[in-house]
N, C-alpha and C. Protein backbone atom coordinates (compact mmCIF):
# COMPACT_ATOMS: atom_id res chain seq x y z
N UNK A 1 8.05 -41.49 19.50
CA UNK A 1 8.91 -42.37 20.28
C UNK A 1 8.83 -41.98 21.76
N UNK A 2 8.53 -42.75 22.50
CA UNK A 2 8.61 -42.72 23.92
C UNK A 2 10.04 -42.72 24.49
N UNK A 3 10.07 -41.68 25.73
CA UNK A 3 11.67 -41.42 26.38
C UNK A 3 11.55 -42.21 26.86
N UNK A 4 13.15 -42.72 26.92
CA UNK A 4 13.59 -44.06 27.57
C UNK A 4 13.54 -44.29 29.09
N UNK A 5 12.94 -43.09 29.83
CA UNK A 5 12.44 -43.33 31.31
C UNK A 5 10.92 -44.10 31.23
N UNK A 6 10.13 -43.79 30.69
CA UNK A 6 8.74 -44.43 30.19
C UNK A 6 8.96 -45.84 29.95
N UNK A 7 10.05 -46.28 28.89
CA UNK A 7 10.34 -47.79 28.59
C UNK A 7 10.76 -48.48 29.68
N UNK A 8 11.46 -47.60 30.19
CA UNK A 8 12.57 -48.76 31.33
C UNK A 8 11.47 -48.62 32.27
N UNK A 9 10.07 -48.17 32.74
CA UNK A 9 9.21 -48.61 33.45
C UNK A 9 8.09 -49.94 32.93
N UNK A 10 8.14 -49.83 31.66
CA UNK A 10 6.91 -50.95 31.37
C UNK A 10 7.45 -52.90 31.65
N UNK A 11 8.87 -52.99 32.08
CA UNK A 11 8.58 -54.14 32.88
C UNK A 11 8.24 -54.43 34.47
N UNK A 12 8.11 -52.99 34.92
CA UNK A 12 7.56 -52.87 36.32
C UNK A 12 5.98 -53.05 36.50
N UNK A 13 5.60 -52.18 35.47
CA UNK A 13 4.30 -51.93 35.00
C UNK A 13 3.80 -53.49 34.94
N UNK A 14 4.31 -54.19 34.18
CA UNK A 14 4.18 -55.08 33.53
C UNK A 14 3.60 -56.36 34.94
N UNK A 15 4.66 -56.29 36.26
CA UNK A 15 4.47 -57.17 37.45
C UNK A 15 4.02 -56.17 38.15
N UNK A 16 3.12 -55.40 38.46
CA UNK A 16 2.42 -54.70 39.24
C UNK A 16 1.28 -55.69 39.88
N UNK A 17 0.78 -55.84 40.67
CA UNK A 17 -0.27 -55.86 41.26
C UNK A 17 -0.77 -55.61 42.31
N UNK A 18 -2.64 -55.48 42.60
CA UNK A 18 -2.82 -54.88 43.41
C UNK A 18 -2.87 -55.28 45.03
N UNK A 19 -2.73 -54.80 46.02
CA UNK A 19 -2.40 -55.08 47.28
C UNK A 19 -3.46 -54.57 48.20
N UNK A 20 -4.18 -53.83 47.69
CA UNK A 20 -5.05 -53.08 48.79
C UNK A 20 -6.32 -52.54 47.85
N UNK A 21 -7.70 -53.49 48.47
CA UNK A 21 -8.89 -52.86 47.52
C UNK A 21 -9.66 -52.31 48.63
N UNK A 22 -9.78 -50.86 48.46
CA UNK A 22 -11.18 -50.87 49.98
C UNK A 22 -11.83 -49.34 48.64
N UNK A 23 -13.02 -49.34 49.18
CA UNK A 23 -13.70 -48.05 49.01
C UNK A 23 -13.86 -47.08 49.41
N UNK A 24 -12.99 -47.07 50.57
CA UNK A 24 -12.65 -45.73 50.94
C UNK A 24 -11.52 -44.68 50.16
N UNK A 25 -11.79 -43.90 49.49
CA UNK A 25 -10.70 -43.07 48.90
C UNK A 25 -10.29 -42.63 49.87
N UNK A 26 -10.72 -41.63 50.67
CA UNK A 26 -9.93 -41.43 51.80
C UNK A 26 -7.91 -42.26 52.29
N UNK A 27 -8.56 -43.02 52.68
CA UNK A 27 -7.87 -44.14 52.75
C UNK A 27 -6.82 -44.38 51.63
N UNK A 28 -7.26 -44.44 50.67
CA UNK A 28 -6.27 -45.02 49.09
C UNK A 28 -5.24 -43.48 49.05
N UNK A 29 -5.87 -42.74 48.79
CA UNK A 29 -5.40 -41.37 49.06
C UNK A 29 -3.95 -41.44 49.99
N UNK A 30 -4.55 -41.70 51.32
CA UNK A 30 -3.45 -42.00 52.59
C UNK A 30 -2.70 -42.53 51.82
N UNK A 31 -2.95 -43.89 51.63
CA UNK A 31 -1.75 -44.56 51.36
C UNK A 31 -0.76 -44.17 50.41
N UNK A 32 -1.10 -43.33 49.50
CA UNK A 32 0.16 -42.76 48.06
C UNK A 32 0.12 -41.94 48.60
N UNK A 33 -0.20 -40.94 49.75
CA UNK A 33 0.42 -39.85 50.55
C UNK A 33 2.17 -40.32 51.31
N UNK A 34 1.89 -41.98 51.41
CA UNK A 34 2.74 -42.53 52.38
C UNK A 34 3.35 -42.76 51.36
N UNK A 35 3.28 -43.07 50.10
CA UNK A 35 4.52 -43.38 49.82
C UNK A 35 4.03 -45.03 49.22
N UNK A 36 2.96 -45.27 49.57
CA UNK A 36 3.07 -47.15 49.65
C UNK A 36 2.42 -47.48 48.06
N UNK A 37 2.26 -46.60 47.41
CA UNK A 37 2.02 -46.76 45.92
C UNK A 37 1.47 -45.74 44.96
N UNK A 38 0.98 -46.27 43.54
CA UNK A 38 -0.35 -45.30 43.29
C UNK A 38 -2.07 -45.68 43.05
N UNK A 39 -2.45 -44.94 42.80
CA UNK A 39 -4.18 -45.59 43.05
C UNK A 39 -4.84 -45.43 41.83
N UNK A 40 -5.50 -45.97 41.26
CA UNK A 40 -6.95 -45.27 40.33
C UNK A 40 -7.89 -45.06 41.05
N UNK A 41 -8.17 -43.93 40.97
CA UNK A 41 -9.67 -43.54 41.62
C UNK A 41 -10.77 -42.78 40.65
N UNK A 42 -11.99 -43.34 40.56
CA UNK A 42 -12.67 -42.62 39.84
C UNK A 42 -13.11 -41.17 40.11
N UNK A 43 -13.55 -40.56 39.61
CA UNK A 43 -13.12 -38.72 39.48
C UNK A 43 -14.37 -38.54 40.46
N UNK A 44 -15.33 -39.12 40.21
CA UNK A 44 -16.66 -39.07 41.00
C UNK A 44 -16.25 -39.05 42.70
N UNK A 45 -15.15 -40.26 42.51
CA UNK A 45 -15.11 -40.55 44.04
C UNK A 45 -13.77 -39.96 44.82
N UNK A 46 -13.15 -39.18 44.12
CA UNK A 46 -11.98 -38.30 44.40
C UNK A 46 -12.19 -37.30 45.78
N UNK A 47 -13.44 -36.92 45.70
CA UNK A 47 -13.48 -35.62 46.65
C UNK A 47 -12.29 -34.49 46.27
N UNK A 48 -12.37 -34.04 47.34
CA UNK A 48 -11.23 -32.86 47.53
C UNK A 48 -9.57 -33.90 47.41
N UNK A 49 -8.94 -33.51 46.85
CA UNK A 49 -7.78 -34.43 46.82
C UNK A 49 -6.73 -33.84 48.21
N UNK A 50 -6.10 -34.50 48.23
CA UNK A 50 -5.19 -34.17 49.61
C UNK A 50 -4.30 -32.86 48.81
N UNK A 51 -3.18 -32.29 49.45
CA UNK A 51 -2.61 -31.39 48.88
C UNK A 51 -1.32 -32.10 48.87
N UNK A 52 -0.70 -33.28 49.09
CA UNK A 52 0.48 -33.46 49.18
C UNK A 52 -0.05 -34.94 48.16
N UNK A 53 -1.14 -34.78 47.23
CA UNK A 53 -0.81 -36.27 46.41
C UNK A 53 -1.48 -35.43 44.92
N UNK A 54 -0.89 -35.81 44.24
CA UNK A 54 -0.54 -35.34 42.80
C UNK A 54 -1.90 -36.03 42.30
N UNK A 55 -2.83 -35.33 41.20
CA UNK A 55 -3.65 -36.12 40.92
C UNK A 55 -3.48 -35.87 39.05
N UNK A 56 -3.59 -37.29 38.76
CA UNK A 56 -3.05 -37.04 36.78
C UNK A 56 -4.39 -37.09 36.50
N UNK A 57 -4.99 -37.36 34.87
CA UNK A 57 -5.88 -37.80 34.61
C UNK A 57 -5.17 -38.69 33.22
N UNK A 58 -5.61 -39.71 33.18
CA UNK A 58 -5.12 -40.91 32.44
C UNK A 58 -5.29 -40.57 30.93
N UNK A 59 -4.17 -40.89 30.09
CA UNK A 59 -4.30 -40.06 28.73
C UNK A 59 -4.80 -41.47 27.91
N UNK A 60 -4.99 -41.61 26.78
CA UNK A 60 -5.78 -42.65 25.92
C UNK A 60 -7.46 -42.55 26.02
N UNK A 61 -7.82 -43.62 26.01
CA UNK A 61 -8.88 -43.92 25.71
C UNK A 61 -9.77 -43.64 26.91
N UNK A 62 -10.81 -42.72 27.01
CA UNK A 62 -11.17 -42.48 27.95
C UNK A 62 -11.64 -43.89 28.98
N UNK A 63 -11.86 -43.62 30.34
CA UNK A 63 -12.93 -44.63 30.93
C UNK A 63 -14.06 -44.01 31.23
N UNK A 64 -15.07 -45.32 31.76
CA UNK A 64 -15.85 -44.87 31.62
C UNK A 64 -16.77 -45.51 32.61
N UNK A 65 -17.90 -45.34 33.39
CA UNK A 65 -18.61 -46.32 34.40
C UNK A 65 -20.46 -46.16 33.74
N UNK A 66 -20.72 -47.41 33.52
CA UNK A 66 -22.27 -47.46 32.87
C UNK A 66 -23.03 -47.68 34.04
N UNK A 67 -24.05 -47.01 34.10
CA UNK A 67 -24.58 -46.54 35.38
C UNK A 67 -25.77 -46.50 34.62
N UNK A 68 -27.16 -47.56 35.41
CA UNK A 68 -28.41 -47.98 35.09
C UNK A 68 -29.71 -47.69 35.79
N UNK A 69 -30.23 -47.66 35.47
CA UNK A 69 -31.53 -47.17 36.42
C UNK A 69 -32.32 -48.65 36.41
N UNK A 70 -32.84 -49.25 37.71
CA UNK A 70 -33.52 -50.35 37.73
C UNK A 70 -34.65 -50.54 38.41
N UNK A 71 -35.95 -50.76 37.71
CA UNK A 71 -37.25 -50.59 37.53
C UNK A 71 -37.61 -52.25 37.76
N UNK A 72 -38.99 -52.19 38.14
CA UNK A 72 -40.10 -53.40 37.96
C UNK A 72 -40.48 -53.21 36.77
N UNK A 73 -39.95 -54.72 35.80
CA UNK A 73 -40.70 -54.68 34.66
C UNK A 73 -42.07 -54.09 33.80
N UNK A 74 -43.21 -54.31 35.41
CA UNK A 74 -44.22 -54.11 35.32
C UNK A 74 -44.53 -52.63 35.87
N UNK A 75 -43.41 -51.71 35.91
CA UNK A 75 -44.07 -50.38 36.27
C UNK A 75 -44.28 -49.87 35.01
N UNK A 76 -45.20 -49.22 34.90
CA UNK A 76 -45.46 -48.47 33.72
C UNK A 76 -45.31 -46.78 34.22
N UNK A 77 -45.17 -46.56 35.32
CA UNK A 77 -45.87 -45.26 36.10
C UNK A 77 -44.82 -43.76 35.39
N UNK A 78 -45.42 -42.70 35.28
CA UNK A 78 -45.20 -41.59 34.75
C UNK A 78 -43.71 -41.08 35.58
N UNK A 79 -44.08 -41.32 36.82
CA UNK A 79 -43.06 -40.91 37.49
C UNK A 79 -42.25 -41.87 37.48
N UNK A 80 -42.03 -42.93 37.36
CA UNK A 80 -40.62 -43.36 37.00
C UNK A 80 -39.97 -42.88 35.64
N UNK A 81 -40.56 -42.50 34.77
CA UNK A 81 -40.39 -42.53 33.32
C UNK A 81 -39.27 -41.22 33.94
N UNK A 82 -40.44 -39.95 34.22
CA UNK A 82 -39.89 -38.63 35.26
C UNK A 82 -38.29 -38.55 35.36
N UNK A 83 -37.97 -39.78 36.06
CA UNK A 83 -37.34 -39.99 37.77
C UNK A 83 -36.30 -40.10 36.30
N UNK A 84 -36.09 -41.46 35.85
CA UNK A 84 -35.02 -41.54 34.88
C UNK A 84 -34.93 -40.74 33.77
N UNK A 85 -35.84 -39.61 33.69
CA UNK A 85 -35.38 -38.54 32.67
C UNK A 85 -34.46 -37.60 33.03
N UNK A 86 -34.76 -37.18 34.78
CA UNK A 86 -34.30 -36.51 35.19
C UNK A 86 -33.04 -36.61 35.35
N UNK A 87 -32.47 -38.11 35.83
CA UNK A 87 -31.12 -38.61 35.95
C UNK A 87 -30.39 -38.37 34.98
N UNK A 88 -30.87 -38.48 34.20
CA UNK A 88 -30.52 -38.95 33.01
C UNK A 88 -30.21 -37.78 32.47
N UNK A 89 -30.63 -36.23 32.83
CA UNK A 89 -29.99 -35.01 33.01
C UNK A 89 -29.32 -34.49 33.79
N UNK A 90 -28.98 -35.03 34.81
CA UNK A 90 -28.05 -34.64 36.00
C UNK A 90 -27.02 -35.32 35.71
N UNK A 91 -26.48 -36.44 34.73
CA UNK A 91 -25.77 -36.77 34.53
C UNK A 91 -25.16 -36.36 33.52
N UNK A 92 -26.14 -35.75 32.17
CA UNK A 92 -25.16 -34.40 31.46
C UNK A 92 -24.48 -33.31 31.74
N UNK A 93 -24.94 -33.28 32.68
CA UNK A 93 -24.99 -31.81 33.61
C UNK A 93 -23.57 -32.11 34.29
N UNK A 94 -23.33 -33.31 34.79
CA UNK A 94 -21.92 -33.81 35.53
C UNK A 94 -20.90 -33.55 34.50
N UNK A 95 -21.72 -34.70 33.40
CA UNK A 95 -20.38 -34.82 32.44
C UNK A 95 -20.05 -33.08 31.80
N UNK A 96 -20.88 -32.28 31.38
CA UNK A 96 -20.24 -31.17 30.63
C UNK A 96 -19.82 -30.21 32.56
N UNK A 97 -19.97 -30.28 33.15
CA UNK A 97 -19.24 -30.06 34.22
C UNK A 97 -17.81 -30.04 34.45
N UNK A 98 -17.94 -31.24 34.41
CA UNK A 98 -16.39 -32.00 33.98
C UNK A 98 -15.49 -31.66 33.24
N UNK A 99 -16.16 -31.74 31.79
CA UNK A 99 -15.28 -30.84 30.70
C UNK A 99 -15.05 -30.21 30.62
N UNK A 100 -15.68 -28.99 31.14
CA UNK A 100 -15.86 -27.59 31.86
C UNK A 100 -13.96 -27.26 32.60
N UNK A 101 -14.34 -28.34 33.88
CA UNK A 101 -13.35 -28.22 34.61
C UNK A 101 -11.93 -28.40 34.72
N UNK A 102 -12.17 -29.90 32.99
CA UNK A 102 -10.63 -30.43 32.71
C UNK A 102 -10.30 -28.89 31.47
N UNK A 103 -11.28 -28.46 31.01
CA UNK A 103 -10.54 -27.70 30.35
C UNK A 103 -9.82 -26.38 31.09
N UNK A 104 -10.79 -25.53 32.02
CA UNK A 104 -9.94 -25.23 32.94
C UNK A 104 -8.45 -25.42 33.50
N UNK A 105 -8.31 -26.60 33.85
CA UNK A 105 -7.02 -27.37 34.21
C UNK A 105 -6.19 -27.36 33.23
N UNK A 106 -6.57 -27.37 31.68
CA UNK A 106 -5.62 -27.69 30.74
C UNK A 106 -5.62 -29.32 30.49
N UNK A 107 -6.51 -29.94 31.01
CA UNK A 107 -6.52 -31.10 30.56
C UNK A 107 -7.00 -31.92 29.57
N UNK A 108 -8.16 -30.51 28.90
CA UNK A 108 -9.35 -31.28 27.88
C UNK A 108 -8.64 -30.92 26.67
């Protein structure tokens, strides 16, 4: 059962919307420093977080961003094959990073 501070938020939740889209985290950051809301930001694009803004990590179902590598049909070449193998390990390398770090935190 969810505490009744959690409930008495989901008709707020409910009329939320958003007011401010830019790509600057920087910026998004500022603004829930001020006070003027809260943000999702992806973890990638977090940087260093400010010290005066609280950062959660969202409980449920993880998210997630699908991220593609895009080729000329017609390359056949070794080194592309290479290029996206390699990525394609630097991006394990992120993710058990990560896990690494939420467990650290107590988050994993």
């Amino acid at each position: 059962m969810r505490p009744p501070f959690v409930l008495s938020l989901r008709p707020a939740l409910l009329r939320a919307r958003p007011h401010l889209r830019t790509d600057d985290y920087a910026v998004v950051q500022g603004f829930v420093a001020a006070g003027a809301g809260v943000a999702l930001i992806p973890r990638l694009a977090l940087g260093p977080p400010r010290e005066d803004v609280a950062v959660r990590q969202l409980k449920g179902a993880p998210s997630a961003r699908e991220i593609g590598v895009a080729v000329l049909r017609t390359t056949a070449a070794r080194s592309i094959r290479e290029l996206v193998e390699a990525l394609t390990e630097q991006a394990k390398l992120i993710q058990r990073r990560w896990s690494d770090a939420d467990a650290d935190a107590g988050l994993a």
